[in-house]
Protein backbone atom coordinates (compact mmCIF):
# COMPACT_ATOMS: atom_id res chain seq x y z
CA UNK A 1 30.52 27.08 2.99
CA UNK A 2 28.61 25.03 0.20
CA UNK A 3 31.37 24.70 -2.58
CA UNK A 4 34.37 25.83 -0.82
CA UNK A 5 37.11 24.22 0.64
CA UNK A 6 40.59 24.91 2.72
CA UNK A 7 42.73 27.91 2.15
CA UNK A 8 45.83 26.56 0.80
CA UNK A 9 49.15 28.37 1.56
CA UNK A 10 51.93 28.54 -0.28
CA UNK A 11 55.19 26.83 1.31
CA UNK A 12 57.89 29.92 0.90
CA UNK A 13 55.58 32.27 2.25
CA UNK A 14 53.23 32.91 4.91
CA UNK A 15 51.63 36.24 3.64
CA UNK A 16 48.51 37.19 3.09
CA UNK A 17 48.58 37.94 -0.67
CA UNK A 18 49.67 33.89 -1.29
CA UNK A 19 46.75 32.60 -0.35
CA UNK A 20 45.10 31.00 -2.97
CA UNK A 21 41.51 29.64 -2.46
CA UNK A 22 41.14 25.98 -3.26
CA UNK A 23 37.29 25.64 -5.11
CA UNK A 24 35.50 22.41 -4.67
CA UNK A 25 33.57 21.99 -7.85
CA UNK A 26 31.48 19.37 -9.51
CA UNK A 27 34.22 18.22 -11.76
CA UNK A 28 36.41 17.75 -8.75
CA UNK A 29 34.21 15.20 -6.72
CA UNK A 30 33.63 13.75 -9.76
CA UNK A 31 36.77 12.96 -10.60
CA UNK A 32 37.16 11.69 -7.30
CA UNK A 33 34.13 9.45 -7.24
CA UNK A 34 35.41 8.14 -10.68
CA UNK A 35 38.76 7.53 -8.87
CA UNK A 36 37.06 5.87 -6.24
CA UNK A 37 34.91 3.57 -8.38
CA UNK A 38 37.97 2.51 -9.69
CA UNK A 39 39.36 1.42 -6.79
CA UNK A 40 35.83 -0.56 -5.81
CA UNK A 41 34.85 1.50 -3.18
CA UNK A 42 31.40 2.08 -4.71
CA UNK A 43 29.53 3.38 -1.30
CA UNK A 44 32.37 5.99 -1.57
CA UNK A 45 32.24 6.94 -5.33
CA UNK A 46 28.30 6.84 -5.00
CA UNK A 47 28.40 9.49 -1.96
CA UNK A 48 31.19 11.92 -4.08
CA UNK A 49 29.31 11.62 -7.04
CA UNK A 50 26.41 12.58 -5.66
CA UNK A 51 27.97 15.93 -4.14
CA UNK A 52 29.19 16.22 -7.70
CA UNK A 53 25.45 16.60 -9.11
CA UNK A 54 24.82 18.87 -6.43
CA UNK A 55 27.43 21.43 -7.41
CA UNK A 56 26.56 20.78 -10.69
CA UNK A 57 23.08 18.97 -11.58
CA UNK A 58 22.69 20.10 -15.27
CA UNK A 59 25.94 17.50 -16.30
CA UNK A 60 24.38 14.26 -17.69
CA UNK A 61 27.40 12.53 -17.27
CA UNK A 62 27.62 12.89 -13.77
CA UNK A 63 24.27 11.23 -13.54
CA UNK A 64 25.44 8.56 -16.01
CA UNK A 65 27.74 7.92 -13.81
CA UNK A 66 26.45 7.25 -10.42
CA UNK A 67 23.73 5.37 -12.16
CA UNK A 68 26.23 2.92 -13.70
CA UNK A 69 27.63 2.33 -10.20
CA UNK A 70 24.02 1.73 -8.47
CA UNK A 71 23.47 -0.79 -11.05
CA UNK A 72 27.17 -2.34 -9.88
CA UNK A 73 26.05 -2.20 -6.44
CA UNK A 74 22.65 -3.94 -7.21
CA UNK A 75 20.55 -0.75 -6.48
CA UNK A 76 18.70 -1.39 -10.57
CA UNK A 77 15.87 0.82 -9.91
CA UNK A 78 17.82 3.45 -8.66
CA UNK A 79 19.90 3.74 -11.49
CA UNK A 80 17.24 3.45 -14.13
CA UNK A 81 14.97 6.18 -12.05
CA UNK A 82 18.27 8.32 -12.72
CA UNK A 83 18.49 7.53 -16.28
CA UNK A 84 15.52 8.01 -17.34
CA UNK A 85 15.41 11.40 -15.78
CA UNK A 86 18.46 12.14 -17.69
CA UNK A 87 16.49 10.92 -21.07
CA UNK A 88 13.36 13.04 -20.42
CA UNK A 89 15.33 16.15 -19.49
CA UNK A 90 17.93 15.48 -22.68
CA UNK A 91 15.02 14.75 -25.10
CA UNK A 92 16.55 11.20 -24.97
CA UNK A 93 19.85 12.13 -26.61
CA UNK A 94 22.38 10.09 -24.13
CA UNK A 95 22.13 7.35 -25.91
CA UNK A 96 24.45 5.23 -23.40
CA UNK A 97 21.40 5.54 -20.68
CA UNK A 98 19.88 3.16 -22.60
CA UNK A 99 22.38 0.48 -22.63
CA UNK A 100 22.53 0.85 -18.70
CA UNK A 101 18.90 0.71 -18.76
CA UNK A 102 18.87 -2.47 -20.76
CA UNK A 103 21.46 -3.97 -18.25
CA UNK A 104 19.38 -3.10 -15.33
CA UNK A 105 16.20 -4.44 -16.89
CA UNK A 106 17.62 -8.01 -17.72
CA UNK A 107 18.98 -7.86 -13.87
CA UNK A 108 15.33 -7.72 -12.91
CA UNK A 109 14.36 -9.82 -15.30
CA UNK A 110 12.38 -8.04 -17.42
CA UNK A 111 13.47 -9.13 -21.03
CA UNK A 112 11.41 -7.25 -23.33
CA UNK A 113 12.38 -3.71 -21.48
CA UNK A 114 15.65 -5.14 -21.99
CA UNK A 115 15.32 -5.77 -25.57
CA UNK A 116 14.26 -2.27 -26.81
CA UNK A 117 16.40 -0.04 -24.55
CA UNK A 118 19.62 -2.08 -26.06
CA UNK A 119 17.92 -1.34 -29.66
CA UNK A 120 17.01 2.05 -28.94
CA UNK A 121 21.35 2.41 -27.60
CA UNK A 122 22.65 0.95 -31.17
CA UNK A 123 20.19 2.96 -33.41
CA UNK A 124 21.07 6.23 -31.55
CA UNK A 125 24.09 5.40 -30.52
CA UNK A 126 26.37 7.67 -32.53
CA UNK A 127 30.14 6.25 -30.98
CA UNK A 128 29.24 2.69 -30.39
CA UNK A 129 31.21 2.55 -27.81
CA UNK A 130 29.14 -0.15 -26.07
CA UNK A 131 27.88 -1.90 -29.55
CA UNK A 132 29.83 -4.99 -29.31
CA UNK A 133 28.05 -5.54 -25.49
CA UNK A 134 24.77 -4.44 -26.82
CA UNK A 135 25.00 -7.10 -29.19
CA UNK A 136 26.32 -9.66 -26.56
CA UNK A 137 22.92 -8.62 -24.31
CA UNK A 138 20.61 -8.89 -27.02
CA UNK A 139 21.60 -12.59 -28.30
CA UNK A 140 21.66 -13.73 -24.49
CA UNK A 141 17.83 -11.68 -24.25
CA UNK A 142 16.66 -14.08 -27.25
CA UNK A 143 17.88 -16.78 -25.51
CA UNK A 144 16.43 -15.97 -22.30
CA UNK A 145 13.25 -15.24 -24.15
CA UNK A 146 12.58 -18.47 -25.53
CA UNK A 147 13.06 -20.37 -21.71
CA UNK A 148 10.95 -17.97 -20.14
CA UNK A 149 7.64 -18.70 -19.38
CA UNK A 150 4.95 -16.08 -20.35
CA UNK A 151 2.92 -16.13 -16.99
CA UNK A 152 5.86 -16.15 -15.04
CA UNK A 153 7.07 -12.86 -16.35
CA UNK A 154 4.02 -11.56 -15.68
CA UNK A 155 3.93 -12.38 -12.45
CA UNK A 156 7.58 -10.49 -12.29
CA UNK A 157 6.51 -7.28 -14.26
CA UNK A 158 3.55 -7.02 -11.53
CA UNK A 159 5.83 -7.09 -8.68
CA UNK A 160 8.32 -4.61 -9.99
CA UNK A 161 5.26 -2.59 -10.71
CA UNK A 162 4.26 -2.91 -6.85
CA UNK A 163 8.08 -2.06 -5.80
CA UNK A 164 7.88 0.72 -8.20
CA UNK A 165 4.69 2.42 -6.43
CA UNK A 166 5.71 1.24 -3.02
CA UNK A 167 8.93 3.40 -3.36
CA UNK A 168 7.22 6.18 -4.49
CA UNK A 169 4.92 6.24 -2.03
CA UNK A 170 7.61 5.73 0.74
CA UNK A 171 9.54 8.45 -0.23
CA UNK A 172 6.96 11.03 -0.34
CA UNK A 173 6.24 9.77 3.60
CA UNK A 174 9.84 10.56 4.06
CA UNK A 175 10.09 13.55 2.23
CA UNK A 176 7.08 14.89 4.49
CA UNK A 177 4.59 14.53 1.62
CA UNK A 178 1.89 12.62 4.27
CA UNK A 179 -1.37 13.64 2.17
CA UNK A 180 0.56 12.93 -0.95
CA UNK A 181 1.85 9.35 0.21
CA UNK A 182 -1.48 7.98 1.45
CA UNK A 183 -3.81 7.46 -1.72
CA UNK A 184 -0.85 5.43 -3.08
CA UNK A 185 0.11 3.39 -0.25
CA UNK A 186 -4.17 3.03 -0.16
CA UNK A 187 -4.25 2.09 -3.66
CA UNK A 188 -1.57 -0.71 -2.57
CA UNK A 189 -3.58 -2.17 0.27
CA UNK A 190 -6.45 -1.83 -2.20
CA UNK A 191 -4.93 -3.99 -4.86
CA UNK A 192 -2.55 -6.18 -2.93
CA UNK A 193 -4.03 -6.70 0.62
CA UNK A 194 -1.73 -8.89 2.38
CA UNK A 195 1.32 -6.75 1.42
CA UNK A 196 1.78 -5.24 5.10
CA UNK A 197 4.55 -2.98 5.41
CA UNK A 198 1.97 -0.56 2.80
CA UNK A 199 -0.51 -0.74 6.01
CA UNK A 200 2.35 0.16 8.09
CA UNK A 201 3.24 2.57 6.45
CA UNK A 202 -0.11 4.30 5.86
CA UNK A 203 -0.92 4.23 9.75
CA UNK A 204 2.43 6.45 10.17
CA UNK A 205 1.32 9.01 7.33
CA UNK A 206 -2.51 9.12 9.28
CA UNK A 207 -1.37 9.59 12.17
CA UNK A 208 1.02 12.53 11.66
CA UNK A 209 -1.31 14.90 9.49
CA UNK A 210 -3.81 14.23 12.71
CA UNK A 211 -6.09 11.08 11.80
CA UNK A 212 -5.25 8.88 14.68
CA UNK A 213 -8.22 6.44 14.57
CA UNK A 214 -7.15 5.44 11.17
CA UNK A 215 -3.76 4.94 12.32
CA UNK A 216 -4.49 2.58 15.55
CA UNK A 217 -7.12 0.71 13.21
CA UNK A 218 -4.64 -0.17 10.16
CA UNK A 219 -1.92 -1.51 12.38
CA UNK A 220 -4.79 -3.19 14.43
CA UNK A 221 -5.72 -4.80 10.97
CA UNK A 222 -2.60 -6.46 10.18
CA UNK A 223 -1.98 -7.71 13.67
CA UNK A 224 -5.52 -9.27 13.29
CA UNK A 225 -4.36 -11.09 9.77
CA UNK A 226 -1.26 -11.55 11.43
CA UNK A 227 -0.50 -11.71 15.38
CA UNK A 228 3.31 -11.75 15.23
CA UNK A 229 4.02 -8.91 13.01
CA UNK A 230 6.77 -7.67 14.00
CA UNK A 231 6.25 -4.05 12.46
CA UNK A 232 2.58 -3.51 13.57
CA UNK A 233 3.79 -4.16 16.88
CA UNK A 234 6.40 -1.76 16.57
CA UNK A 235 4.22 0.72 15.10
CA UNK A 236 1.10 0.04 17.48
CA UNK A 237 3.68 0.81 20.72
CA UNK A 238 5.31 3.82 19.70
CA UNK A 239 2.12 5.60 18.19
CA UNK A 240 0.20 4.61 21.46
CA UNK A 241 3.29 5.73 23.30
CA UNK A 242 3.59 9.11 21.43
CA UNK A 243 -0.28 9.90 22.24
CA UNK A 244 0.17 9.84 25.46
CA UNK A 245 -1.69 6.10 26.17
CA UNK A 246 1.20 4.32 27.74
CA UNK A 247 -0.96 1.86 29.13
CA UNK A 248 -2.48 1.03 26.31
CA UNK A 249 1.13 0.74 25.04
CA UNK A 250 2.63 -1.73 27.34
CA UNK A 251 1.18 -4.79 26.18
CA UNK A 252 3.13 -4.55 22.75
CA UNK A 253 6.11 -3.28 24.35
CA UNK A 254 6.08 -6.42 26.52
CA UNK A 255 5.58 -8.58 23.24
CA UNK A 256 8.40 -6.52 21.75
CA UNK A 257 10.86 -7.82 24.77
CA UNK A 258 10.24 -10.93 24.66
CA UNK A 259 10.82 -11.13 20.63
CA UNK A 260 14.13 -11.60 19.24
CA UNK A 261 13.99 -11.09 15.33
CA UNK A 262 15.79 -13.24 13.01
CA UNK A 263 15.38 -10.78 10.02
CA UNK A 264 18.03 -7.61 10.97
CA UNK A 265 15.45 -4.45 9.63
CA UNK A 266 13.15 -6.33 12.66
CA UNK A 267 16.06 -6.71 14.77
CA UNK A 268 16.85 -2.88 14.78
CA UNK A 269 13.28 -1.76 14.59
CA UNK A 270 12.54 -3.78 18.21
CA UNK A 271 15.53 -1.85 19.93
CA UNK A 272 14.90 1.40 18.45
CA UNK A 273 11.23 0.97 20.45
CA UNK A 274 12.90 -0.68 23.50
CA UNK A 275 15.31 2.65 23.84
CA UNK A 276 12.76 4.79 22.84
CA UNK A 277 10.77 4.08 25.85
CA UNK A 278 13.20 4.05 28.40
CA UNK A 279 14.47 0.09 27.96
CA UNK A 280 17.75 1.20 27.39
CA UNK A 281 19.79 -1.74 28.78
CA UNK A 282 17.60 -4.15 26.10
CA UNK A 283 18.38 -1.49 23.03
CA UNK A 284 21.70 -1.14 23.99
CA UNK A 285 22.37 -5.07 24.34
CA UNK A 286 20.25 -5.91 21.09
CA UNK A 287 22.14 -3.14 18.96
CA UNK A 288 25.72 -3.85 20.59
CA UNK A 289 25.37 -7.51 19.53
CA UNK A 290 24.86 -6.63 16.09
CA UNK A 291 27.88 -6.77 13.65
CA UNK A 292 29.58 -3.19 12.94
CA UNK A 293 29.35 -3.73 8.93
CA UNK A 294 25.36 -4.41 9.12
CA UNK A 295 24.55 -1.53 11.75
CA UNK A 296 26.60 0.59 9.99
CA UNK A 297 23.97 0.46 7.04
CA UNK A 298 21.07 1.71 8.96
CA UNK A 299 22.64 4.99 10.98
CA UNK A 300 19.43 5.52 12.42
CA UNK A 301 19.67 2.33 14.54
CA UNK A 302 23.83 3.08 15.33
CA UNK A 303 22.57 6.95 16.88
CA UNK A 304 19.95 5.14 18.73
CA UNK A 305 22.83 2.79 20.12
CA UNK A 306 24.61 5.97 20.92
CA UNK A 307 21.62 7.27 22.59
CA UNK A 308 21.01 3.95 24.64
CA UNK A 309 24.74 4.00 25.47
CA UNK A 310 24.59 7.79 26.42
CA UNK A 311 21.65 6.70 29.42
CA UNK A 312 23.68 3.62 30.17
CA UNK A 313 26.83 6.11 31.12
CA UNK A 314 29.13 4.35 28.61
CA UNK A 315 31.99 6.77 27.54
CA UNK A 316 31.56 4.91 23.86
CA UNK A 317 28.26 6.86 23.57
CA UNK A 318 29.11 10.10 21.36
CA UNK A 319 31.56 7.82 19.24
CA UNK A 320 28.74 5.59 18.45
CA UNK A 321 26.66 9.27 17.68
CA UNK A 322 29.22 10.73 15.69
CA UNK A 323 30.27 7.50 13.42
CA UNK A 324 26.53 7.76 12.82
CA UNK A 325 26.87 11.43 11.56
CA UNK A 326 29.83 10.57 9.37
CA UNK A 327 27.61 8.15 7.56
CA UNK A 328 25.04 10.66 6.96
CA UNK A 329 22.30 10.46 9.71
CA UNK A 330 20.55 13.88 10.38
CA UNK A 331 19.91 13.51 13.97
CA UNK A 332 23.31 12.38 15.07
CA UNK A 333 24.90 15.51 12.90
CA UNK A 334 22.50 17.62 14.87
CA UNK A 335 23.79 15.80 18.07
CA UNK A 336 27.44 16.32 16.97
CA UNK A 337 26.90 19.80 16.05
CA UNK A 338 25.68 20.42 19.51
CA UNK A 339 22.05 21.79 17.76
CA UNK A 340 20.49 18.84 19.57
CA UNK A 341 21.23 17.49 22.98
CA UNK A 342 21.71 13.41 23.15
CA UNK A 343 19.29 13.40 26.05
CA UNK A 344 16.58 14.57 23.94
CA UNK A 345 17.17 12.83 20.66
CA UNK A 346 14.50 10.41 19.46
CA UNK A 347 15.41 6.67 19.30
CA UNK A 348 12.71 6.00 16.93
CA UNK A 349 12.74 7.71 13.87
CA UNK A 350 9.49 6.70 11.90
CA UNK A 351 8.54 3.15 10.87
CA UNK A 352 11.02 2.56 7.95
């Protein structure tokens, strides 16, 4: 159950009244992720930290803390999403969110940000603890300020701003949130209309509250701008596929076979169609080919090798499934569980 762990035992005796129940608590996978983080296994502390805020979501520091080690791992706008949620729910009285913050924001290169969070940490500040680091960032921020060209950061502010709305947008599509999702992937085509994957996107959102037509004539769109994309064509088999127009389908499943991806999100994307459809030897030799460390960060595509292997008859099938559920993937957990049978899992899991 949610929160509770083994039934330890004590050694000297086996009786009933020495059992003592062992309570999995916020503190104690955060402690662990702490330990963890320590030891630089970040994907590790980020995963036990974040089953610490789930036991226990109203601890800032537990927040704090996984956002610190997003920003290690690179993941910026993660982390500052999480701190300033922590700020606005806290009345912005952790003062070290905004040293974080101001790390984070001269990552991505946006100075100015960068300059006021690290005053905002040393006026409210109340420990210091990070003064002597604030200090460091905001004398390397002047600097930094006085090479930069003006338009240039512009240019950089607008395209976080696009990343910013594109993510939002994305995960209200994956969160279910279709009618939600689609004015702000439209206001994205609207402003930025080469910028694809938004068009993509939006075709998958139309076509699952219903609007089909709107769906086809987006992805249509993009391959008319651009004939090799790689995700329209994706996107243009599988949602002809799922309608029921397989012939209408096979011409971009036959582009899709004879493509071979540099980029690895493409790579996996191809197969997933391939097995999807009933290529199963192509999925399975695409996927298989693939390094372990770099399918391992996309479970979706390592339960669709499972599912390709599972067609194919190779006995390596549920171990590629259930590695997959280890890592987190919901349809190889339901696989595992035995909730789902393999034979009637879905290769292809949405567009991104």
């Amino acid at each position: 159950m949610e929160g509770k762990g083994c039934m330890r035992v004590t050694e000297h005796d086996q009786g009933n009244e020495n059992i003592v129940p062992f309570y999995q608590t916020g503190d104690y996978f955060f402690h662990r992720g702490v330990e963890a983080f320590r030891k630089k296994n970040h994907q590790r502390a980020i995963k036990l930290l974040e089953r610490a805020i789930k036991l226990t979501s109203q601890e800032p520091v537990f927040h704090v803390q996984l956002a610190a080690i997003l920003s290690e791992v690179g993941d910026y706008e993660r982390s500052n999403d999480i701190l300033m949620r922590v700020l606005k729910e806290h009345e912005g009285n952790v003062a070290e969110c905004y040293f974080f913050m101001a790390n984070n924001y001269a990552y991505l290169g946006f100075f100015h940000e960068a300059e006021q969070a690290t005053k905002n940490y040393l006026e409210m500040s109340e420990d210091q603890r990070f003064a002597e680091d604030a200090r460091s960032l905001l004398e390397l921020l002047r600097f930094e300020a006085e090479d930069t060209d003006w338009e240039d950061e512009m240019i950089v502010e607008e395209e976080y701003e696009l990343l910013m709305q594109h993510d939002q947008a994305l995960r209200l599509l994956r969160s279910g949130q279709l009618n939600e999702s689609i004015p702000l992937l439209e206001e994205i085509i609207d402003e930025h209309p080469t910028y694809w994957t938004a068009y993509i996107q939006a075709a998958e959102a139309y076509f699952r509250i219903g609007d089909k037509q709107s769906a086809y004539e987006l992805c249509l769109a993009v391959l008319d701008k651009e004939q090799g994309n790689v995700f329209a064509l994706c996107q243009l088999a599988m949602l002809y596929w799922q309608d029921g127009h397989t012939k209408k389908a096979e011409p971009y499943i036959h582009a899709l076979r004879q493509l071979y991806p540099i980029d690895v999100e493409q790579k996996m994307k191809v197969a997933e169609v391939l097995c999807q459809v009933g290529d199963y030897e192509q999925a399975y030799q695409r996927l298989k080919a693939m390094k372990k460390a770099i399918l391992e960060t996309k479970t979706s595509a390592l339960c669709c090798l499972g599912i390709a292997a599972h067609f194919l008859c190779d006995p390596d099938a549920m171990r590629f499934v259930q590695r997959a559920a280890k890592l987190g993937d919901d349809q190889a957990k339901r696989i595992v569980s035995g909730e789902l049978n393999i034979s009637d899992a879905q290769s292809w899991q949405g567009s991104f």
